[in-house]
C-alpha atoms as a PDB file:
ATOM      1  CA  UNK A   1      38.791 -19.989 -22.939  1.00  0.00           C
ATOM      2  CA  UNK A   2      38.113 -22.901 -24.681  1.00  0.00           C
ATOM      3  CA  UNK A   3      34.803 -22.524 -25.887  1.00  0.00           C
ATOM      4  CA  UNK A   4      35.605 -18.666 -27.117  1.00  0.00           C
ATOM      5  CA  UNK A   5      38.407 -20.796 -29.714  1.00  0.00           C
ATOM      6  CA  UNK A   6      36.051 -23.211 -30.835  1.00  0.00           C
ATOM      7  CA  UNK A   7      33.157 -20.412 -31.366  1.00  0.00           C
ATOM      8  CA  UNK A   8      35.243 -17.167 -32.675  1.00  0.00           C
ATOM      9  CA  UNK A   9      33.981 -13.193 -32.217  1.00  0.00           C
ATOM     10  CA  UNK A  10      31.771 -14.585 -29.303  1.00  0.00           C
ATOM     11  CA  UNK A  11      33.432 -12.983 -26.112  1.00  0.00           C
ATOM     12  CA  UNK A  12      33.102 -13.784 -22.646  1.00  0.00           C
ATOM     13  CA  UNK A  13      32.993 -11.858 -19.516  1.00  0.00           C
ATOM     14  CA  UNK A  14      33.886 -13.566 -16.287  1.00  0.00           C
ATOM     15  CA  UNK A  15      33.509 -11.480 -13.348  1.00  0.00           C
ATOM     16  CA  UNK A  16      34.492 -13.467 -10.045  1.00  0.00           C
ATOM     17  CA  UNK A  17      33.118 -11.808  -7.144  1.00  0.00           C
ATOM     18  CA  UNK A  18      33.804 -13.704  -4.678  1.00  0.00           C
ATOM     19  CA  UNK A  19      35.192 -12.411  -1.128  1.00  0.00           C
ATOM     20  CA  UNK A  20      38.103 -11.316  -1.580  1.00  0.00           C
ATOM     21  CA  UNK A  21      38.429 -12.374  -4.848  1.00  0.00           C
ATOM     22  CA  UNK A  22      37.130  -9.915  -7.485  1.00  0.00           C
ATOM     23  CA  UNK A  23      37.989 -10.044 -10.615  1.00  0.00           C
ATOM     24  CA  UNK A  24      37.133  -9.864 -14.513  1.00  0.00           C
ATOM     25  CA  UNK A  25      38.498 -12.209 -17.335  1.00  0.00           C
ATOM     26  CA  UNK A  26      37.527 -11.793 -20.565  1.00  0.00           C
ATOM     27  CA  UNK A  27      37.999 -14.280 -23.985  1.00  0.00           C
ATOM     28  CA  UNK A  28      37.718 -13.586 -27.384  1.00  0.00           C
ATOM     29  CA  UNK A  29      39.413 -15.299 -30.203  1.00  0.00           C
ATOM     30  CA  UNK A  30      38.725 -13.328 -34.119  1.00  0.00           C
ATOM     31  CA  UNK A  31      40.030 -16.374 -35.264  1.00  0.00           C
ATOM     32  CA  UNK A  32      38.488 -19.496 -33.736  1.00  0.00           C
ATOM     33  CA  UNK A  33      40.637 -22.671 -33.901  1.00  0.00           C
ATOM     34  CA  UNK A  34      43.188 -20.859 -35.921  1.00  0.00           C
ATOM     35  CA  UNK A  35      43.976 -18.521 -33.088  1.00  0.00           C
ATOM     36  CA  UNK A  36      43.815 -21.641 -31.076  1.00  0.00           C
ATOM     37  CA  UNK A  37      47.326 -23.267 -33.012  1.00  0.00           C
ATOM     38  CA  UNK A  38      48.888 -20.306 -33.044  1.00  0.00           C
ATOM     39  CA  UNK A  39      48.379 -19.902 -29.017  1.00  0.00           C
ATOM     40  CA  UNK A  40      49.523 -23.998 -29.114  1.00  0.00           C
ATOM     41  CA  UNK A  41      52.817 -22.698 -31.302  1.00  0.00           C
ATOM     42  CA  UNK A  42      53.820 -19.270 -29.578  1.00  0.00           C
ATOM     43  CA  UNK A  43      57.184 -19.014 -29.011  1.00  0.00           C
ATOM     44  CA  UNK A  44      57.940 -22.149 -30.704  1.00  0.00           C
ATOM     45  CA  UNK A  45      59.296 -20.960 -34.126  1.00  0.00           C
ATOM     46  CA  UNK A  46      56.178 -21.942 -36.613  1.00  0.00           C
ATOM     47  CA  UNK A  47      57.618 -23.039 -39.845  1.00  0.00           C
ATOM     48  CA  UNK A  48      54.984 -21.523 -42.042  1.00  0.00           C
ATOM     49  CA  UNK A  49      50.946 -19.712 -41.801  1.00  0.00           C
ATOM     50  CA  UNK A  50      48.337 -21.865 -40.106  1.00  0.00           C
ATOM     51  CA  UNK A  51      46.639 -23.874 -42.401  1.00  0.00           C
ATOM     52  CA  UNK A  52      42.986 -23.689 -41.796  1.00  0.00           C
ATOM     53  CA  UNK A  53      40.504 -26.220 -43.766  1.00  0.00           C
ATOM     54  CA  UNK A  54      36.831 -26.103 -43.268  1.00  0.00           C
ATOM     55  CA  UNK A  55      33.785 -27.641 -45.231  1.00  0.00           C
ATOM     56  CA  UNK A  56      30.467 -29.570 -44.790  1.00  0.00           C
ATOM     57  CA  UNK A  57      29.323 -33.073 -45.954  1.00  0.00           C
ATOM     58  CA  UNK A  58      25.526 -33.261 -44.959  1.00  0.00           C
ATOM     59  CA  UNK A  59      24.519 -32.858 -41.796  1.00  0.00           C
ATOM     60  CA  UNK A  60      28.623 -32.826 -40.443  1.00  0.00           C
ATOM     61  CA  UNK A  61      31.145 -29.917 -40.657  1.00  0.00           C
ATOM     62  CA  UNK A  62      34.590 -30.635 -40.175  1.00  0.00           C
ATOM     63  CA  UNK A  63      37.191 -28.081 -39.183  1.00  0.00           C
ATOM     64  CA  UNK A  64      41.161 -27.967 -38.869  1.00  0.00           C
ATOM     65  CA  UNK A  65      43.955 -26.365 -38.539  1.00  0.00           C
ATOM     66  CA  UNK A  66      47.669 -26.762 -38.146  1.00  0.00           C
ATOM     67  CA  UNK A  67      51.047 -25.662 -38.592  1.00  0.00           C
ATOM     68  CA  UNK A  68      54.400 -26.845 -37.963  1.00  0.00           C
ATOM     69  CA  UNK A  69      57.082 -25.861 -35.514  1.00  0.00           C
ATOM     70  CA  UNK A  70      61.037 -25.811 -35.143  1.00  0.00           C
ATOM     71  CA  UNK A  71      60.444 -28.125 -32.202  1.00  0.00           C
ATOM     72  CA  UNK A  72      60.045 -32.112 -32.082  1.00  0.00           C
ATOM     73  CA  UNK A  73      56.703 -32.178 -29.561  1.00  0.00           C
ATOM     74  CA  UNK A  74      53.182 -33.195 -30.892  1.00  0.00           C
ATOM     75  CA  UNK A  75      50.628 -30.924 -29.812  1.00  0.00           C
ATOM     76  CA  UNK A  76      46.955 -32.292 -31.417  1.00  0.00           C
ATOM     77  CA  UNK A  77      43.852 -31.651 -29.884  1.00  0.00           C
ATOM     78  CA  UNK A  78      40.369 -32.817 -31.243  1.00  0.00           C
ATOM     79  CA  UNK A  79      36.954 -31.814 -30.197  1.00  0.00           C
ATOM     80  CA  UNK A  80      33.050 -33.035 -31.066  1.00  0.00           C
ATOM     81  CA  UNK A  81      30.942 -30.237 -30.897  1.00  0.00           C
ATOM     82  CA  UNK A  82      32.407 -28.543 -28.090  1.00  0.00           C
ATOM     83  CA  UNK A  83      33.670 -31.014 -26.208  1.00  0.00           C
ATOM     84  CA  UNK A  84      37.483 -32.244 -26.023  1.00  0.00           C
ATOM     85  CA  UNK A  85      37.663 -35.658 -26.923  1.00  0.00           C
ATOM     86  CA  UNK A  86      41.166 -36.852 -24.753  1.00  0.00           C
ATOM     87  CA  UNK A  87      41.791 -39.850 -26.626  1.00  0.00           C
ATOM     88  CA  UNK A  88      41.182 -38.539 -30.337  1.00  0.00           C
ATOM     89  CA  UNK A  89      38.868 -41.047 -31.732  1.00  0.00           C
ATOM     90  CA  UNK A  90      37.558 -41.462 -35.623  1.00  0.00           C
ATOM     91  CA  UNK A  91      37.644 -38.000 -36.417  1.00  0.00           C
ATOM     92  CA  UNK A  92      41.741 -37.753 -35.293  1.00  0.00           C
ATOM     93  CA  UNK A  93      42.387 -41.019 -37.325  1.00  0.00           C
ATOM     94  CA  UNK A  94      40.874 -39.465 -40.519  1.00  0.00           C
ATOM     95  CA  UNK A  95      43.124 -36.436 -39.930  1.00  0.00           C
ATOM     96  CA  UNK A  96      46.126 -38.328 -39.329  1.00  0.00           C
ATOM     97  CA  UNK A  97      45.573 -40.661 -42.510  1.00  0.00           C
ATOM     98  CA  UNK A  98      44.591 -37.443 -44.601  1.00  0.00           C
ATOM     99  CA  UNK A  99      48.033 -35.810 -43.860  1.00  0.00           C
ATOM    100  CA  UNK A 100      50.394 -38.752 -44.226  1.00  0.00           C
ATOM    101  CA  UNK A 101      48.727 -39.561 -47.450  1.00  0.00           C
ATOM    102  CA  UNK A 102      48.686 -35.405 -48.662  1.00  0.00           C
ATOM    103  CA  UNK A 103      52.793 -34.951 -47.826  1.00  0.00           C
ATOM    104  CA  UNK A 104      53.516 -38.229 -49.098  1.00  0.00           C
ATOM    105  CA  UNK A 105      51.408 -37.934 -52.787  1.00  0.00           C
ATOM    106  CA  UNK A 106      52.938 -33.922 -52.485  1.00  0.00           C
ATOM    107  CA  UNK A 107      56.756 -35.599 -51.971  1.00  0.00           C
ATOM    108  CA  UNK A 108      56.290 -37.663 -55.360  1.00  0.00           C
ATOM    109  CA  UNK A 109      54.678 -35.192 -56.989  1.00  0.00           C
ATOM    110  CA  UNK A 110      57.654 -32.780 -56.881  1.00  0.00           C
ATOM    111  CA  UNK A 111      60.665 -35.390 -57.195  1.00  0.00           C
ATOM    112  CA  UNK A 112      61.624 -35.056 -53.666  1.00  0.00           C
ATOM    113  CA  UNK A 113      60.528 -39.238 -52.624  1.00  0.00           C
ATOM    114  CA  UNK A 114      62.020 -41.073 -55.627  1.00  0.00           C
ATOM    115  CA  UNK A 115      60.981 -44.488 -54.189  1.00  0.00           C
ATOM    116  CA  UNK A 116      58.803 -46.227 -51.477  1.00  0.00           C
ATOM    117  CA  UNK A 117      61.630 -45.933 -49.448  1.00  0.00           C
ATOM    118  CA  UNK A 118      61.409 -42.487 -49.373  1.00  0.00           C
ATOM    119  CA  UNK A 119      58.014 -42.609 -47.896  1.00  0.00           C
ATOM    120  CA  UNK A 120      57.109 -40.915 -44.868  1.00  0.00           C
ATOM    121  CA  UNK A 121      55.000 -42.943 -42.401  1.00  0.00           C
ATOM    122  CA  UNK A 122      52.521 -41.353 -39.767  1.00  0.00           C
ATOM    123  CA  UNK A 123      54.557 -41.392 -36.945  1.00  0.00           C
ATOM    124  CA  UNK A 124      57.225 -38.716 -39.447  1.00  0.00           C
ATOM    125  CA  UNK A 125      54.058 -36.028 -39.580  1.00  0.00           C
ATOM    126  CA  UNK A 126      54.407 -35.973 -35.998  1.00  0.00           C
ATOM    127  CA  UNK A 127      57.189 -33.668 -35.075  1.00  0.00           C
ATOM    128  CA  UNK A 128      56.646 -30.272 -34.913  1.00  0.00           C
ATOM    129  CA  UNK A 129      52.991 -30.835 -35.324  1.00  0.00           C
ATOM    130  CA  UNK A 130      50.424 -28.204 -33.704  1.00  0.00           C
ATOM    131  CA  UNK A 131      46.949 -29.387 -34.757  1.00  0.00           C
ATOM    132  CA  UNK A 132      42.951 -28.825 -34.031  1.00  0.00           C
ATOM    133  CA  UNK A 133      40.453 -31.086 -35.494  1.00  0.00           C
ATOM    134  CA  UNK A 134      36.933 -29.759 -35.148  1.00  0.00           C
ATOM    135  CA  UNK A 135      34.017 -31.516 -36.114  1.00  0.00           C
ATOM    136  CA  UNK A 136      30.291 -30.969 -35.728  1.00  0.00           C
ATOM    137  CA  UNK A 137      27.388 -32.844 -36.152  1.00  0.00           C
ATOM    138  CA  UNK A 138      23.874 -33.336 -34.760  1.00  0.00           C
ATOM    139  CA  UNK A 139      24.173 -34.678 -30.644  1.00  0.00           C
ATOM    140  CA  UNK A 140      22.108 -37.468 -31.158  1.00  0.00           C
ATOM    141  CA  UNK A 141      24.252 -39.054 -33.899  1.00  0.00           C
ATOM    142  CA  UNK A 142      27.423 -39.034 -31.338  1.00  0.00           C
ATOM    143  CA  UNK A 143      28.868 -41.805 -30.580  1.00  0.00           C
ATOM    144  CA  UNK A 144      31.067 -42.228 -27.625  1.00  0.00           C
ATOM    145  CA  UNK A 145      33.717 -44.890 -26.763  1.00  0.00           C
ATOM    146  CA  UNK A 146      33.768 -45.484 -23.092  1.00  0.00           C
ATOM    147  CA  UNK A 147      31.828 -43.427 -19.812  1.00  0.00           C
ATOM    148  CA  UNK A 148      34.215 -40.477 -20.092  1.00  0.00           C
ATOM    149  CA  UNK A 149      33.247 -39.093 -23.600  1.00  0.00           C
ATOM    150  CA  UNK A 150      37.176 -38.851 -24.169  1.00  0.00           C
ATOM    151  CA  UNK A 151      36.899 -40.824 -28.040  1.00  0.00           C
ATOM    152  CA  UNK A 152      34.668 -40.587 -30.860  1.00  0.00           C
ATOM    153  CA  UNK A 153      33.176 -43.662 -32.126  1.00  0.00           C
ATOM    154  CA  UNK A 154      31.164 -42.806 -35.664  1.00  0.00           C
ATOM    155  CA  UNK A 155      33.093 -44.718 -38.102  1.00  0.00           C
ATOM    156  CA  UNK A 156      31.665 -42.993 -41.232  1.00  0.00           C
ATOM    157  CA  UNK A 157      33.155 -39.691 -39.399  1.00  0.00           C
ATOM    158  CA  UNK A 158      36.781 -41.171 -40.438  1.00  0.00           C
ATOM    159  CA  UNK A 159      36.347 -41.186 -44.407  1.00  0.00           C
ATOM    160  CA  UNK A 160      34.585 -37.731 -44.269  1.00  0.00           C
ATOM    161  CA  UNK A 161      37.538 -35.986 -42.415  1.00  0.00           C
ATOM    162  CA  UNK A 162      39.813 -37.798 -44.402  1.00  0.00           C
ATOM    163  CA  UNK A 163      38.589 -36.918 -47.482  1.00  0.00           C
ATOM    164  CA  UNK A 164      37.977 -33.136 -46.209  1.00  0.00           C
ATOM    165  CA  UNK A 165      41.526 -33.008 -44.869  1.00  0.00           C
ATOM    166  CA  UNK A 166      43.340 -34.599 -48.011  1.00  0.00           C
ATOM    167  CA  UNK A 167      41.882 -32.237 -50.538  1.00  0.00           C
ATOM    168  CA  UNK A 168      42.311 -29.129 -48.600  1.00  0.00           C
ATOM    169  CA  UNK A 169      45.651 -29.875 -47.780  1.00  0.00           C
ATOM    170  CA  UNK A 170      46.485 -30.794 -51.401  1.00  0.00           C
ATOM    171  CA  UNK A 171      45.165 -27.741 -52.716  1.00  0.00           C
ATOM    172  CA  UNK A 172      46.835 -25.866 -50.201  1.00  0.00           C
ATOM    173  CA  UNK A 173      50.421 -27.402 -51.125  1.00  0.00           C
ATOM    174  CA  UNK A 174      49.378 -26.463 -54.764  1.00  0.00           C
ATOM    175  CA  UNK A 175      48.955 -22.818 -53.946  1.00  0.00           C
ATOM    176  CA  UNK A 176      51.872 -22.554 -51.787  1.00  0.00           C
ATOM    177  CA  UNK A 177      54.955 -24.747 -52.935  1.00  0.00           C
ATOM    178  CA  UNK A 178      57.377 -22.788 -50.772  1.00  0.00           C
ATOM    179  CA  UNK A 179      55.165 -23.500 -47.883  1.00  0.00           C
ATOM    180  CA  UNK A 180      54.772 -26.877 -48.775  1.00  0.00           C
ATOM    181  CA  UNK A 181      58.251 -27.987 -49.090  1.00  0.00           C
ATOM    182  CA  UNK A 182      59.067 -26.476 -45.526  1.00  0.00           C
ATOM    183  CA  UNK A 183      56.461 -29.174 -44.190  1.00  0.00           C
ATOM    184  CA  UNK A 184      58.190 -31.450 -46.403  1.00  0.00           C
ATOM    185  CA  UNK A 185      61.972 -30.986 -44.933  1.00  0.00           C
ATOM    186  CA  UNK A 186      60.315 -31.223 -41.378  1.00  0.00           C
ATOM    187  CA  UNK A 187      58.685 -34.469 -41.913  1.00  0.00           C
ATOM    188  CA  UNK A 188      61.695 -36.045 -44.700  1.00  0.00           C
ATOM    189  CA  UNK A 189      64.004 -35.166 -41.650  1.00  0.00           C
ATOM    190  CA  UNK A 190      62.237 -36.814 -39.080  1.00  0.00           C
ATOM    191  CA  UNK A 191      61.712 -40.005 -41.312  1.00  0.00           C
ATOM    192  CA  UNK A 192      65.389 -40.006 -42.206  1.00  0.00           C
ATOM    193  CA  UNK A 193      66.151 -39.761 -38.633  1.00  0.00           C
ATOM    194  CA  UNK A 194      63.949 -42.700 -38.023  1.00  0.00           C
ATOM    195  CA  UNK A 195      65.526 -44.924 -40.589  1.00  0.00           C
ATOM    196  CA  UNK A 196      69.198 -43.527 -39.391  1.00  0.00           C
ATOM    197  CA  UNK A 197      68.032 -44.979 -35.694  1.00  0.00           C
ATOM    198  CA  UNK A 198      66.964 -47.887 -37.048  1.00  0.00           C
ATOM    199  CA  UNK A 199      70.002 -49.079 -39.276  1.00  0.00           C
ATOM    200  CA  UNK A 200      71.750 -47.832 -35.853  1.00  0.00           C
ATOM    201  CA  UNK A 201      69.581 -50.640 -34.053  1.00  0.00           C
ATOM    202  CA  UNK A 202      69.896 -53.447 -37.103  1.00  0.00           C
ATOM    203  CA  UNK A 203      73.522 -52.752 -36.745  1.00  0.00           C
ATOM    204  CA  UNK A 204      74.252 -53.495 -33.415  1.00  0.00           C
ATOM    205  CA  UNK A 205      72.103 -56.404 -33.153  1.00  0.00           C
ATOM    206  CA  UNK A 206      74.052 -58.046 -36.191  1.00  0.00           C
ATOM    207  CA  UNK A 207      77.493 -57.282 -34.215  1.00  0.00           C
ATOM    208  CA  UNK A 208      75.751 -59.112 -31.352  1.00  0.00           C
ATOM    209  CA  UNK A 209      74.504 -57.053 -28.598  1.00  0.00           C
ATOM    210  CA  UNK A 210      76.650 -58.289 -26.076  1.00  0.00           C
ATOM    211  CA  UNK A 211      80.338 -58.854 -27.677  1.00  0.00           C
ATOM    212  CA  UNK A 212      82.560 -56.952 -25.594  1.00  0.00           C
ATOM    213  CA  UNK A 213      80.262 -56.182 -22.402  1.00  0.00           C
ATOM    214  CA  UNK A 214      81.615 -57.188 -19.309  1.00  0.00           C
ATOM    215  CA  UNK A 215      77.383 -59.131 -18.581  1.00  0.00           C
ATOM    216  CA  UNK A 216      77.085 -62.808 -17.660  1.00  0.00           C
END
């Protein structure tokens, strides 16, 4: 199932014919790693169309897609070639630097952040968040971080999704404001929710975290 996302219109027969057990399964995805977020966000109340950024730099093609849901869970997957790097790697930090730094220059650009406090910080694009981030690349120029092939190690990987990333998802937010400022009341409510819990936190702390408990 996985490989029929990450290469679309190729299908797969599986015919299991074992005893006892015969059966057929069969995968294909039109859409590759766009069909992928919307299997990731089914049922979940997506907030707007996947967005679905693709282009090549050299020898390296990066891929993504994502869309936001009505719920607070993270759902992010990365892959290298075809294989499903675990524990993200350079390729995931790009992405994740590329859309903090997209909403955040979108959010000034249209009035809604008035100030550095209004910033959103990485942790605010999480919510919601159903993601793929595809790259590929030659297999000799891969490298891994650890035994278990679970992060991507190519540091010049980081700058090329991020730049990828950023552009298409500033173009996209120019295309599609109303889109765009969905994304933007998903993440502005997270971060305000975030600031909310921490002047919750400050608060207590000043009040003296103990005053009025019945601890020794």
């Amino acid at each position: 199932r996985e490989r029929a996302y990450l290469v679309p219109k190729l299908y797969f027969h599986l015919f299991d014919k074992r005893l006892g057990k015969e059966r057929e399964v069969n995968y294909y995805f039109e859409g590759g790693i766009t069909s992928l977020v919307e299997k990731l966000n089914e049922n979940k109340g997506p907030l707007h169309e996947v967005i679905f950024i693709k282009k090549q730099d050299g020898d390296v093609e990066v891929e993504t897609a994502l869309q936001y849901n009505n719920g607070y869970a993270e759902n992010v997957q990365s892959y290298v070639n075809v294989i499903n790097t675990v524990n993200g790697g350079t390729h995931l930090t790009g992405f994740r630097m590329a859309l903090t730094r997209a909403i955040n220059d979108y959010g000034k650009k249209i009035g809604s952040f008035k100030d550095e406090e209004d910033s959103i910080t990485g942790d605010d694009t999480k919510e919601g968040l159903s993601a793929v981030v595809f790259v590929k690349m030659t297999q000799d120029r891969i490298q891994f971080e650890g035994q278990t092939k679970g992060k991507l190690g190519n540091a010049e990987i980081q700058p090329i999704v991020q730049t990828i990333v950023k552009e298409g998802l500033s173009t996209f937010f120019e295309e599609n404001p109303g889109e765009g400022r969905k994304i933007l009341e998903k993440v502005y409510l997270a971060a305000k929710a975030r600031l909310a819990a921490k002047a919750a936190k400050e608060a207590i702390l000043r009040k003296g975290a103990l005053e009025g408990s019945s601890l020794p």
